[in-house]
Protein backbone atom coordinates (compact mmCIF):
# COMPACT_ATOMS: atom_id res chain seq x y z
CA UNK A 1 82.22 98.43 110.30
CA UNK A 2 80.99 102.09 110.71
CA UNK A 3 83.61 102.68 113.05
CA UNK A 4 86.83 101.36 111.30
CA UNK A 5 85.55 103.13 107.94
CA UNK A 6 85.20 106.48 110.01
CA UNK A 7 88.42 105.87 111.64
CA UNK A 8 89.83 105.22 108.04
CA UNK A 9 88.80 108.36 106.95
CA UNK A 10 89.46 110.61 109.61
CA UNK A 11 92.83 109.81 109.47
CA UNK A 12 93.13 109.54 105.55
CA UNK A 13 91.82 113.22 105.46
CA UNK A 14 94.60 114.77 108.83
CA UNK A 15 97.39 113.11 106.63
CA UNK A 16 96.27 114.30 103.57
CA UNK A 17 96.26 118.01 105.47
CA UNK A 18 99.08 117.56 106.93
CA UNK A 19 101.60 116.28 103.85
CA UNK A 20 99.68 118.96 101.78
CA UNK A 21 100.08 121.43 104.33
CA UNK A 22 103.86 120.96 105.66
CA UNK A 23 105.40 118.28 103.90
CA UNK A 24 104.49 118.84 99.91
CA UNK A 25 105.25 115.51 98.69
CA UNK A 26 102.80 114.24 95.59
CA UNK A 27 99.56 112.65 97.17
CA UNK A 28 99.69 109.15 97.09
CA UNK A 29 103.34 109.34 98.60
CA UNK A 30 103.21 111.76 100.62
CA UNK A 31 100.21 110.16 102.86
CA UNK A 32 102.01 106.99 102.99
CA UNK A 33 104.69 108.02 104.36
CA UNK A 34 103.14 110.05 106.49
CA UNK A 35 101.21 107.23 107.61
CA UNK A 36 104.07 104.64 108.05
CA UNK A 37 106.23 107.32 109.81
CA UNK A 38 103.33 107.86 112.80
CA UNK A 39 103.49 104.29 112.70
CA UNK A 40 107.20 103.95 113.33
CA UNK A 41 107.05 106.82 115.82
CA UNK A 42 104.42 104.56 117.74
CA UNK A 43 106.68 101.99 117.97
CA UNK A 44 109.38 104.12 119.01
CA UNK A 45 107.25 105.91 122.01
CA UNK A 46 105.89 101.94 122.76
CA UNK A 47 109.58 101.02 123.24
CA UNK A 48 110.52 104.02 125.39
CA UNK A 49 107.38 103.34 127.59
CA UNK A 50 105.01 105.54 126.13
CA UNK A 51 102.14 105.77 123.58
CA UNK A 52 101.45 102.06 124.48
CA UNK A 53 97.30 102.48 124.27
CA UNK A 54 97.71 104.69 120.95
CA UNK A 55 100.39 101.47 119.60
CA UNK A 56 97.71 98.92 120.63
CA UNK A 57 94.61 100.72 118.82
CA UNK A 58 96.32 101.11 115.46
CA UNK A 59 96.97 97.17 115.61
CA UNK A 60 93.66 96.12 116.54
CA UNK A 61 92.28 98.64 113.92
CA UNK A 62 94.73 97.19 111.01
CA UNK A 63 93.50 93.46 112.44
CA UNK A 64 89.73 94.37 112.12
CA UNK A 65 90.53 95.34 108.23
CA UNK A 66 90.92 92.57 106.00
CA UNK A 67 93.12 94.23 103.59
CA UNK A 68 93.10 91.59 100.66
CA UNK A 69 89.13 91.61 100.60
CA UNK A 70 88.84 95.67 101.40
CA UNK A 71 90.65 96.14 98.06
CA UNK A 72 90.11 93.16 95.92
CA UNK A 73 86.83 92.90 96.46
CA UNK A 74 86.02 96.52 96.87
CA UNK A 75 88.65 99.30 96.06
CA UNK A 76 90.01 97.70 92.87
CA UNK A 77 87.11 97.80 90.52
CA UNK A 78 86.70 101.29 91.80
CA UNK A 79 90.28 102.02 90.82
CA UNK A 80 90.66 100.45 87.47
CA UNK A 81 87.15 101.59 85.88
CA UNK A 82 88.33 105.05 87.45
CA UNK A 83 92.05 104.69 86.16
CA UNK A 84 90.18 103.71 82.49
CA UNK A 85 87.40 106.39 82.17
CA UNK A 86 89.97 109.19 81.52
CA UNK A 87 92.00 106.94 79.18
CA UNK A 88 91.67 107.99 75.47
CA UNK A 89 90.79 105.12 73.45
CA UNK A 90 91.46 106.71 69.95
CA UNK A 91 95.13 107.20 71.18
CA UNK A 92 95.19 103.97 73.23
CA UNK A 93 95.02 102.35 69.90
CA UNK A 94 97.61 103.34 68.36
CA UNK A 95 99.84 101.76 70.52
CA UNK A 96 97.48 98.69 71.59
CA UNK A 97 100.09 95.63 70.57
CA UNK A 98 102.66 97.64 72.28
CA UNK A 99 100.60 98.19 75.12
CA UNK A 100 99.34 94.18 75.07
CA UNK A 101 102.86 92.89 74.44
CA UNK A 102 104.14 94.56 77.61
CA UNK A 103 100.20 93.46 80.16
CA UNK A 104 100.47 89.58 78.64
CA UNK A 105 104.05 88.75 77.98
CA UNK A 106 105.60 91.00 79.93
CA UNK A 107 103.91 90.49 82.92
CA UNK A 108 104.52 86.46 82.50
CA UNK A 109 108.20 86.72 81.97
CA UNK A 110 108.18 89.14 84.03
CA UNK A 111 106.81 86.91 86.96
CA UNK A 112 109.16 83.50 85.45
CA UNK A 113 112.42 86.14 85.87
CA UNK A 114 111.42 87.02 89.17
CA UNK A 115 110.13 83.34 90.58
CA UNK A 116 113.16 81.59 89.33
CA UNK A 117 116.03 84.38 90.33
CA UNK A 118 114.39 84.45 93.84
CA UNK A 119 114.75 80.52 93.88
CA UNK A 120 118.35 80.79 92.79
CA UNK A 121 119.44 83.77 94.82
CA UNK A 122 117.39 83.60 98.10
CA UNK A 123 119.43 80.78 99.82
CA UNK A 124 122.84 82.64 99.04
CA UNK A 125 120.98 85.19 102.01
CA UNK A 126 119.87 82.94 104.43
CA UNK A 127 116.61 82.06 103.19
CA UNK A 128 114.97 79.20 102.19
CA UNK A 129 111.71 80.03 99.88
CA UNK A 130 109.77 77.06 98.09
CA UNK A 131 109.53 77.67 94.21
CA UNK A 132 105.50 77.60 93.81
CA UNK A 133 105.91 81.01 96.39
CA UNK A 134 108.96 82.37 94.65
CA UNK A 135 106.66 82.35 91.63
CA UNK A 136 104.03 83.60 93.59
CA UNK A 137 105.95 86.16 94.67
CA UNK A 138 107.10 87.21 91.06
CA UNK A 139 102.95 86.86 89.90
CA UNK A 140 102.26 89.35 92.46
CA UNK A 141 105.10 91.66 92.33
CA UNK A 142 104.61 92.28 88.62
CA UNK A 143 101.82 94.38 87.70
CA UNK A 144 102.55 97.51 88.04
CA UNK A 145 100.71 100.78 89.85
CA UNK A 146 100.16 104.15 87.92
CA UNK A 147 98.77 106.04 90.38
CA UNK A 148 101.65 107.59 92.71
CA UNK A 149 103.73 108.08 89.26
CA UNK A 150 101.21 109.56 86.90
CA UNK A 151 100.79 113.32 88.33
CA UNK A 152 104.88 113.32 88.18
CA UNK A 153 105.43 112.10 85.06
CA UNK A 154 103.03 115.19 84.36
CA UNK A 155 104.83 117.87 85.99
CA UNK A 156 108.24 116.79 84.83
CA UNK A 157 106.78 116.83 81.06
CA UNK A 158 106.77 113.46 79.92
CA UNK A 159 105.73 113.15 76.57
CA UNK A 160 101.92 112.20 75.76
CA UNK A 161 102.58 109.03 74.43
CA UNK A 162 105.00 107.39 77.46
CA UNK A 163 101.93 108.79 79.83
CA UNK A 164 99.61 106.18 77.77
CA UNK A 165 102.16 103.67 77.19
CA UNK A 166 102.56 103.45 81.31
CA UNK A 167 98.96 103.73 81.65
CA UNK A 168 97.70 101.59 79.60
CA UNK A 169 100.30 98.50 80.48
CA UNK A 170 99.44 99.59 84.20
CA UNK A 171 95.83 99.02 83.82
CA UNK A 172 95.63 95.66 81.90
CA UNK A 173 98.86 94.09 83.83
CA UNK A 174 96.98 93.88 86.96
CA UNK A 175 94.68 91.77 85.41
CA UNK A 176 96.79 89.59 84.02
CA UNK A 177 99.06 89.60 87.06
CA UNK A 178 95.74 88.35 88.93
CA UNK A 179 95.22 85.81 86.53
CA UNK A 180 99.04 84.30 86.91
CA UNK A 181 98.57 84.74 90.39
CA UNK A 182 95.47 82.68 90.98
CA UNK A 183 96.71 79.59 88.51
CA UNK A 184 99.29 79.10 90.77
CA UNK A 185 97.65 79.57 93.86
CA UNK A 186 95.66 76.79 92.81
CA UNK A 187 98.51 75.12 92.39
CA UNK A 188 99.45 75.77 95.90
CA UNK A 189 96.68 74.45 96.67
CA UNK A 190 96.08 71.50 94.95
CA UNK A 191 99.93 70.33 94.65
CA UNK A 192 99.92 69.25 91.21
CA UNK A 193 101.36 71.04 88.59
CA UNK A 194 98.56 71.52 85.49
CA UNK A 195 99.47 70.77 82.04
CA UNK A 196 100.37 73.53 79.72
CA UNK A 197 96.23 72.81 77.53
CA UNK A 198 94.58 72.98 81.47
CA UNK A 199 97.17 76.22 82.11
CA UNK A 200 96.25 77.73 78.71
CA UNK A 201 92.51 76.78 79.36
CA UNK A 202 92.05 78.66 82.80
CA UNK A 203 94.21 81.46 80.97
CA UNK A 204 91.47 82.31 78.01
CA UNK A 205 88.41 81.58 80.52
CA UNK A 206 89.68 84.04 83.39
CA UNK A 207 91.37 86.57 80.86
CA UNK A 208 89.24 85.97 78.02
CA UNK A 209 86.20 85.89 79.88
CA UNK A 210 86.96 89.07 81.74
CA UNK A 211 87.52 90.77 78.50
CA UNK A 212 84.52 89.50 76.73
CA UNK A 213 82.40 90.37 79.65
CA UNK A 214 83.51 93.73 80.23
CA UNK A 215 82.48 94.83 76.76
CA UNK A 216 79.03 93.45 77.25
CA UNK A 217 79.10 95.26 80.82
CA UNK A 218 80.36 98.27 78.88
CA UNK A 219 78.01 97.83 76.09
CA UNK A 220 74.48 97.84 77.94
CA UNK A 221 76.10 100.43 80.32
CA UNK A 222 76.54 102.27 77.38
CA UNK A 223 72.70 101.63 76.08
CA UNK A 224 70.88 102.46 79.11
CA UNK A 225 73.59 105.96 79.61
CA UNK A 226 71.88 107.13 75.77
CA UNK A 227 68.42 106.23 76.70
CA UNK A 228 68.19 109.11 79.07
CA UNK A 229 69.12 112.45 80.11
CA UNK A 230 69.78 112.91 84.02
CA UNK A 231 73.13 113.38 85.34
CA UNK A 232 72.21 112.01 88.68
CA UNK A 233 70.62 108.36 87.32
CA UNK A 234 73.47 108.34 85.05
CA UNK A 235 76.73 108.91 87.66
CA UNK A 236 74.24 106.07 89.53
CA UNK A 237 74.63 103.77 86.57
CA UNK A 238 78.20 103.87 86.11
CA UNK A 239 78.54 103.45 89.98
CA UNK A 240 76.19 99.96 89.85
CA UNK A 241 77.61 98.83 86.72
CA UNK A 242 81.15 98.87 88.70
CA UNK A 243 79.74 97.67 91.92
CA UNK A 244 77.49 95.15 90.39
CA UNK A 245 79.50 93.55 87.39
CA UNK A 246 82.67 93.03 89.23
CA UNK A 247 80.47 91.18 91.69
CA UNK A 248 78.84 89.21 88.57
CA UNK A 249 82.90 88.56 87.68
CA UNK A 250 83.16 87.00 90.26
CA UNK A 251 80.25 84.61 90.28
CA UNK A 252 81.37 83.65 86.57
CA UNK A 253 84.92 83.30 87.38
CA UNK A 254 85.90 85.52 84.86
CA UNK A 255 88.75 88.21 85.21
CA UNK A 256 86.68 91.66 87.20
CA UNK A 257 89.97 93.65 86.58
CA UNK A 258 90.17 93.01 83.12
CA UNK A 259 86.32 93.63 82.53
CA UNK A 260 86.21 97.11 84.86
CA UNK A 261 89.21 97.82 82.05
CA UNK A 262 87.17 97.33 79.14
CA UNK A 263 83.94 98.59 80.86
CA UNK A 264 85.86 101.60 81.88
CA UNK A 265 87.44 102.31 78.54
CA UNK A 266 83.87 102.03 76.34
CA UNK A 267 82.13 104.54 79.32
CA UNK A 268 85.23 106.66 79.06
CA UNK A 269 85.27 107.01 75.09
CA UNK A 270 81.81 106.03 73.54
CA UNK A 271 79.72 107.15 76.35
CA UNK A 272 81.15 110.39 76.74
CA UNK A 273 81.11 110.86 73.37
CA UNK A 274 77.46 109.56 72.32
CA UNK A 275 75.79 109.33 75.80
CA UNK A 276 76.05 111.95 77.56
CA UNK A 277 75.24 115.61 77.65
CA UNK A 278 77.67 118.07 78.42
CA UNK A 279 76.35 118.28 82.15
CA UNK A 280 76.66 114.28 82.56
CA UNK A 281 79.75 114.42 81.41
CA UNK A 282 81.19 117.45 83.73
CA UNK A 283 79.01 115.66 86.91
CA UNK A 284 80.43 111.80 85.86
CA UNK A 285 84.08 113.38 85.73
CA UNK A 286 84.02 114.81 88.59
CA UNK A 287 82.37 112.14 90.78
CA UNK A 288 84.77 109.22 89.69
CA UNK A 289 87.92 112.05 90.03
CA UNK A 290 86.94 112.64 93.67
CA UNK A 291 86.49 108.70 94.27
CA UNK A 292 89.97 107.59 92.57
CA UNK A 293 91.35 110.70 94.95
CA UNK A 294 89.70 109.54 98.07
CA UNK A 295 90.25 105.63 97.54
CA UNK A 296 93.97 106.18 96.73
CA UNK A 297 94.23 107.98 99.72
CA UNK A 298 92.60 105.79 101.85
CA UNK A 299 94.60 102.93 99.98
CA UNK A 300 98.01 104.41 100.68
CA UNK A 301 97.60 105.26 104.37
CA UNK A 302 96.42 101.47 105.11
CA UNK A 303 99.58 100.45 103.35
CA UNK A 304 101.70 103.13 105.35
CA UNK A 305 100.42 101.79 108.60
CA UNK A 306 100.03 98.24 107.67
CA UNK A 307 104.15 98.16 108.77
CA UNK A 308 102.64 97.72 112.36
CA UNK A 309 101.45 94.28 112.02
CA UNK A 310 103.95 92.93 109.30
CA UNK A 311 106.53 90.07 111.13
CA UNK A 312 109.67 90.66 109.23
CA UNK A 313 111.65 87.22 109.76
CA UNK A 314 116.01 87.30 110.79
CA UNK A 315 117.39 87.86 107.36
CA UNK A 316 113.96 89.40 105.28
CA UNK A 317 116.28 93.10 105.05
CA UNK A 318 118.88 91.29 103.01
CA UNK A 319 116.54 89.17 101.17
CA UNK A 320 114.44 92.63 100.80
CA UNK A 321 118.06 93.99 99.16
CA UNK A 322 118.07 90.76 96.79
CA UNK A 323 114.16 91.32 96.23
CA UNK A 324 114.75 95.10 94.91
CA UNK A 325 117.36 93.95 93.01
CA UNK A 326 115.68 91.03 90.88
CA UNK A 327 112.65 92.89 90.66
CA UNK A 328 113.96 95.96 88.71
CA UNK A 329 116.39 93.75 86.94
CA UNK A 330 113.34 91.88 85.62
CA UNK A 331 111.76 95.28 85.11
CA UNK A 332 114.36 95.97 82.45
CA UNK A 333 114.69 92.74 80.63
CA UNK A 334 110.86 92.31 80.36
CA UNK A 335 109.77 96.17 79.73
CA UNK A 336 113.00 98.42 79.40
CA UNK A 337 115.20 96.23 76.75
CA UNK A 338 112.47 95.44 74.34
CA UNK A 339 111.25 99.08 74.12
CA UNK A 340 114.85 100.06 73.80
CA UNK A 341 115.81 97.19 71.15
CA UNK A 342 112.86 97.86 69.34
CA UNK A 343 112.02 101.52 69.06
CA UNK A 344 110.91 101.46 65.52
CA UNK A 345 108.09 99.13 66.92
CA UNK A 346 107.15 100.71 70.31
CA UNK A 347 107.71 104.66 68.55
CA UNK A 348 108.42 105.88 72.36
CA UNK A 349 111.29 108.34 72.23
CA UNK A 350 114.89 107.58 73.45
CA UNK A 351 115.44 107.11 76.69
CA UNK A 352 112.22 105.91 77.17
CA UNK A 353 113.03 102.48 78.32
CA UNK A 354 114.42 104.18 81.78
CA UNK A 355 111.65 105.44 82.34
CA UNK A 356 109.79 102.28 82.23
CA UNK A 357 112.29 100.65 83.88
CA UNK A 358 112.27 102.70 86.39
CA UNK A 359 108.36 104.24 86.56
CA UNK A 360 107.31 100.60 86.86
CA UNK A 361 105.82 101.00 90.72
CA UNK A 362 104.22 98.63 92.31
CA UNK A 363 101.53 99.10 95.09
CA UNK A 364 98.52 98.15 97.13
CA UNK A 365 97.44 95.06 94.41
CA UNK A 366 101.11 92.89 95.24
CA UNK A 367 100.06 93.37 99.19
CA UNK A 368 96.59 92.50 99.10
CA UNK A 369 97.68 89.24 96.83
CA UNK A 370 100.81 88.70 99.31
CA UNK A 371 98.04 88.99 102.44
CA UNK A 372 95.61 86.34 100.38
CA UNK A 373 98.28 83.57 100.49
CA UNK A 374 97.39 80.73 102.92
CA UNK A 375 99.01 80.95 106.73
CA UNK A 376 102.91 80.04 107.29
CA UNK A 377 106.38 81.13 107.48
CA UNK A 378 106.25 81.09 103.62
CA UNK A 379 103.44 83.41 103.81
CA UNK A 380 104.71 86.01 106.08
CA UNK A 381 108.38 85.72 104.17
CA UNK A 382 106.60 86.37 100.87
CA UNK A 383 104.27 89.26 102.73
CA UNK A 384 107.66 91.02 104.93
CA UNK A 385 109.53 91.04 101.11
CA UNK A 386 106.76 92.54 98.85
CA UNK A 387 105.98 95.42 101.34
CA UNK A 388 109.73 95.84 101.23
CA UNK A 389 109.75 96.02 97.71
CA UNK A 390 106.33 98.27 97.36
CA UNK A 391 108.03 100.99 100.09
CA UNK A 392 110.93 101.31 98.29
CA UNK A 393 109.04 101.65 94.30
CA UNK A 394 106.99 104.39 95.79
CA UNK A 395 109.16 106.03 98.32
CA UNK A 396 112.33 105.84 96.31
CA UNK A 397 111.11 104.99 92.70
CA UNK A 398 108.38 107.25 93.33
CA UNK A 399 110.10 110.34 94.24
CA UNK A 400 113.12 110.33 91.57
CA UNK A 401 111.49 109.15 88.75
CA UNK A 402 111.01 112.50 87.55
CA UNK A 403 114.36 113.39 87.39
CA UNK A 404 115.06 110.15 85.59
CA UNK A 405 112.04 112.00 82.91
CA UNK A 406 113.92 115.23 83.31
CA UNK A 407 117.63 113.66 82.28
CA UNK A 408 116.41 110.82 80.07
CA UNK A 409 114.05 111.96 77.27
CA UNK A 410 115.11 114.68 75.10
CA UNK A 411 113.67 118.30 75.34
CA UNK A 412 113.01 118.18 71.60
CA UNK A 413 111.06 114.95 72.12
């Protein structure tokens, strides 16, 4: 273990010199596809004879690494109480229905566009997909990832508001997404459909309960942060609260995303605010800044190299076409027509529903789900088209959506 998390990090930290150093894409990109093009050029010096020991060490390192566990069970609570702590909550509210509407409903149409326009439009390409993992597909492929898009929507001066509209949606559709995704795993599993009371049932317990629990979480966090007065115990608190109540989650079957949210946001606003001392506060940011950094990092190079050990089936590049496609198109019926129908409501400026549309990336969370599905040819179809769809959100998505900021919201705005 002390090996592969060394090797990890070694080579998190030369990409992360080397993009900053020659190539100058932003971060989270630029390792990834730093990472996935050393992987490719591995392949290529494997097939021309050469490189063959370097080819067969990056395999059995990817192997050793259970992906789905490494970040649902460890990165993800990092990332979401991290992704939360800087949130504002006072502004957060303002646009909180907005911000729910588009998590909850979204996110479920969302995954019923994309389950049944796979099922319809899959076989037209060659491929035959059962509808429980077309669904699956669409539960996993729509919650959406901040982090690559965040620091461009920045420097291409997106207003305040879209920033925390993005965010916010971002933070809470992952753990709905989760949510979805499990109820029909189970119903992978299990091979009955559930009844819309069971459905709704599992719904409130998982999502309810995660909510519920991460404002007690947040709460005694928040209680033991004012009783004292020592940056070092307090970062320490904040760290086991994370490490430890996601863990508790997990025993309780409630929703951990949802409660690192909450946590996350009541650290972020009322412990800053009434717990901490200026020091704490400068010592806390900075220690959960340098963690998201680092995690992300590490995050986007395993999914950069992860193309090594990927089986991509006869016709998965044309299915991966028709995947793009139905994803973003569900991306704007879900997210960009609403905000654009109803602008009095949402209070985003114009042209803010491309930006949604097309600022939705999606990232490590639909892999790790896609690599928690049981064994199969279903499995590794589902697996070859979301990595498909995740490279091309962050490489292509990624990379233009600031001109899309640039030509889409007004300069007044």
């Amino acid at each position: 273990m002390l090996d592969i998390a060394a090797t990890c990090l070694v080579v998190t930290a030369l990409l992360a010199y080397l993009n900053h150093r020659f190539v100058g894409l932003p971060s989270a990109i630029g390792v990834m596809a730093t990472a996935m093009a050393m992987s490719l050029v591995l392949v290529g010096l494997d097939m021309a004879g050469f490189g063959h020991g370097l080819r067969q060490y990056e395999e059995s390192l990817l192997r050793s690494i259970d992906f789905s566990d490494v970040l649902m069970q460890g990165m993800l609570s990092l990332l979401l109480f991290a992704g939360a702590l800087h949130v504002d909550l006072s502004e957060l509210k303002a646009y909180r229905w907005q911000v729910g509407g588009l998590a909850v409903l979204g996110t479920l149409l969302s995954t019923l566009v994309v389950g049944y326009g796979m099922w319809f439009v899959l076989p037209l390409v060659g491929l035959d997909l059962p509808l429980i993992h077309c669904l699956l597909f669409g539960a996993l492929i729509s919650p959406t990832d901040p982090i690559a898009v965040m620091g461009i929507l920045k420097s291409a001066g997106a207003p305040k508001n879209l920033e925390l509209v993005i965010a916010g949606e971002s933070l809470f559709n992952d753990g709905v997404g989760v949510v979805i995704f499990s109820l029909l795993l189970g119903m992978l599993a299990s091979g009955d459909a559930p009844t819309a009371g069971h459905a709704l049932e599992l719904l409130a317990h998982e999502a309810g309960g995660g909510l519920l629990f991460g404002l007690v979480l947040g709460y005694v966090t928040f209680r033991l942060l004012k009783s004292v007065d020592n940056y070092q115990v307090e970062v320490l608190l904040t760290l086991a609260a994370v490490t430890g109540g996601y863990a508790l989650a997990s025993h309780l079957h409630v929703s951990g995303p949802l409660a690192m949210v909450v946590a996350g946001l009541m650290i972020g606003n009322h412990g800053r605010a009434l717990a901490m001392s200026d020091t704490t506060r400068r010592y806390v940011d900075m220690f959960w800044e340098l963690l998201d950094e680092i995690l992300n990092a590490v995050l986007f190079v395993l999914i950069g190299m992860e193309v090594l050990i990927i089986a991509f089936p006869g016709n998965i590049f044309l299915g991966a076409v028709v995947a793009i496609a139905v994803t973003l198109l569900a991306r704007l019926l879900t997210v960009g027509l609403p905000v654009a129908g109803l602008r009095g409501v949402f209070d985003l400026p114009r042209g803010a529903w491309q930006v949604l549309t097309w600022g939705g990336l999606r990232g490590g969370i639909s892999v790790a789900l896609a690599l928690s599905l049981p064994s199969g040819s279903e499995r590794d179809t589902v697996l070859a088209l979301t990595y498909c769809v995740v490279i091309f959100s962050i490489l292509i998505q990624g990379l233009t959506i600031g001109r899309i900021v640039r030509s889409a919201i007004p300069k007044t705005s």
